[in-house]
Protein backbone atom coordinates (compact mmCIF):
# COMPACT_ATOMS: atom_id res chain seq x y z
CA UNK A 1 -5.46 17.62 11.36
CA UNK A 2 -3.22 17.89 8.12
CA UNK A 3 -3.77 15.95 5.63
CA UNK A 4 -1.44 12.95 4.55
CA UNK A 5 -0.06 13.36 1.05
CA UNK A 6 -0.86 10.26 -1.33
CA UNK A 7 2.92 8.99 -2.01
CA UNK A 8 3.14 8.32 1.92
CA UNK A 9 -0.53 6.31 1.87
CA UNK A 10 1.12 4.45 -1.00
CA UNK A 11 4.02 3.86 0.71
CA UNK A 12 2.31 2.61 3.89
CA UNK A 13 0.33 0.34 1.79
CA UNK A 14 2.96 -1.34 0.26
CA UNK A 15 4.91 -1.59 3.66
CA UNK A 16 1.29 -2.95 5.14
CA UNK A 17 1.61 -5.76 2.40
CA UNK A 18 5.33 -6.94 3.02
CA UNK A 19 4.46 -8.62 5.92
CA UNK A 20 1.71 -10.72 3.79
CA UNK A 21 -1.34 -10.29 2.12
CA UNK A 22 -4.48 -8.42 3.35
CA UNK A 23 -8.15 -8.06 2.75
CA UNK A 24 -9.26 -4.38 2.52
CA UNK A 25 -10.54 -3.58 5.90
CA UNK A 26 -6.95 -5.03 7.46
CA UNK A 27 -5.35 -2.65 4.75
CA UNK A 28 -7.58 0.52 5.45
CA UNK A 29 -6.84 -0.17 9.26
CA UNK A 30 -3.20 -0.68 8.95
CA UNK A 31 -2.64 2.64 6.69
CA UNK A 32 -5.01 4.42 8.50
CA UNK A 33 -7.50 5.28 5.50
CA UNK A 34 -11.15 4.98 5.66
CA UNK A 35 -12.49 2.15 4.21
CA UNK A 36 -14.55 3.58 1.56
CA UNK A 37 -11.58 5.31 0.62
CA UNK A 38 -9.14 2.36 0.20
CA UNK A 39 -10.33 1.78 -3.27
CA UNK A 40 -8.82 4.61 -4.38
CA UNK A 41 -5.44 3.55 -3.56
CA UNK A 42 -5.87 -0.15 -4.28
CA UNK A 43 -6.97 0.27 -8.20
CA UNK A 44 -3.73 2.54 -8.99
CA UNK A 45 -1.34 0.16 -7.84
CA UNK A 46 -3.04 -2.71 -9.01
CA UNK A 47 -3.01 -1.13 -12.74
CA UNK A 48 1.01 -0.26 -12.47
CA UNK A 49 1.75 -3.81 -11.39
CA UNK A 50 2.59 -2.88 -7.76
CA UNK A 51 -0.15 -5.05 -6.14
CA UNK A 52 -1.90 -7.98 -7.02
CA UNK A 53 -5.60 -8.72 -6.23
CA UNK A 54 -6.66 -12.48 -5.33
CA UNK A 55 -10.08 -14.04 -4.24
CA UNK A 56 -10.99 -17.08 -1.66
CA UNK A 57 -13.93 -17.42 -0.61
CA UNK A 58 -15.73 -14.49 -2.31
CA UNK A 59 -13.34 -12.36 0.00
CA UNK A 60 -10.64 -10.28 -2.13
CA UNK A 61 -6.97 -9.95 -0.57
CA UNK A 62 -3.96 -7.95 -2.03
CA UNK A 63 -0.17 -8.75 -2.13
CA UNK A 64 2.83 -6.93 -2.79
CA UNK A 65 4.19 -8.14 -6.48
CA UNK A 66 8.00 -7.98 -6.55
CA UNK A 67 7.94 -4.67 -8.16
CA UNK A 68 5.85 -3.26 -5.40
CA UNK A 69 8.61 -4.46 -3.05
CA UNK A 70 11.35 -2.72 -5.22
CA UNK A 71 9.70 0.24 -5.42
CA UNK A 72 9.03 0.28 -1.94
CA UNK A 73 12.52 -0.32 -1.05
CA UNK A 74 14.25 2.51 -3.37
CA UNK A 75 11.87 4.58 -2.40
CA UNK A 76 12.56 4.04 1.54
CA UNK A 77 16.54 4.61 0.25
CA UNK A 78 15.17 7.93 -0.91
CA UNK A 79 13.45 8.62 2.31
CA UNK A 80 16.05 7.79 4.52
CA UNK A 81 18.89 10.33 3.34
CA UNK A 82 16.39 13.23 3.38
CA UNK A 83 16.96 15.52 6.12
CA UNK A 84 13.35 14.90 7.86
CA UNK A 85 14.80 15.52 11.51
């Protein structure tokens, strides 16, 4: 099985989160990414702004910031005029 390349776990992170905020095992399922692993890709885009952390309850969720949403989108413009087919 090849191995995804980090921009596109990013990317499906921050897609995950558009349609509303997410505690960490509903954001390792949705991108696919074992859960121990998930931390990895949280804490970078938590640090650049991209993500925001929250807490309720003792259980932590994370949201897309309006940056994260901006970046996502340019970088879907980018994506879609690449010749993938």
């Amino acid at each position: 099985m090849k191995k995804r390349e980090a921009v596109l776990i990013y990317m499906e992170l921050l897609s995950s989160l558009l349609d509303g905020p997410k505690g960490p095992t509903r954001l390792a399922q949705a991108c696919n990414v074992n859960y121990g692993r998930i931390e990895g890709f949280t804490g970078p885009l938590l640090r650049k702004g991209l993500i925001r952390s929250a807490a309720t309850d003792g259980q932590e969720t994370f949201s897309i910031t309006e940056e994260g949403a901006r970046v996502y989108e340019e970088w879907l413009g980018i994506w879609r005029k690449l010749p993938l087919d």
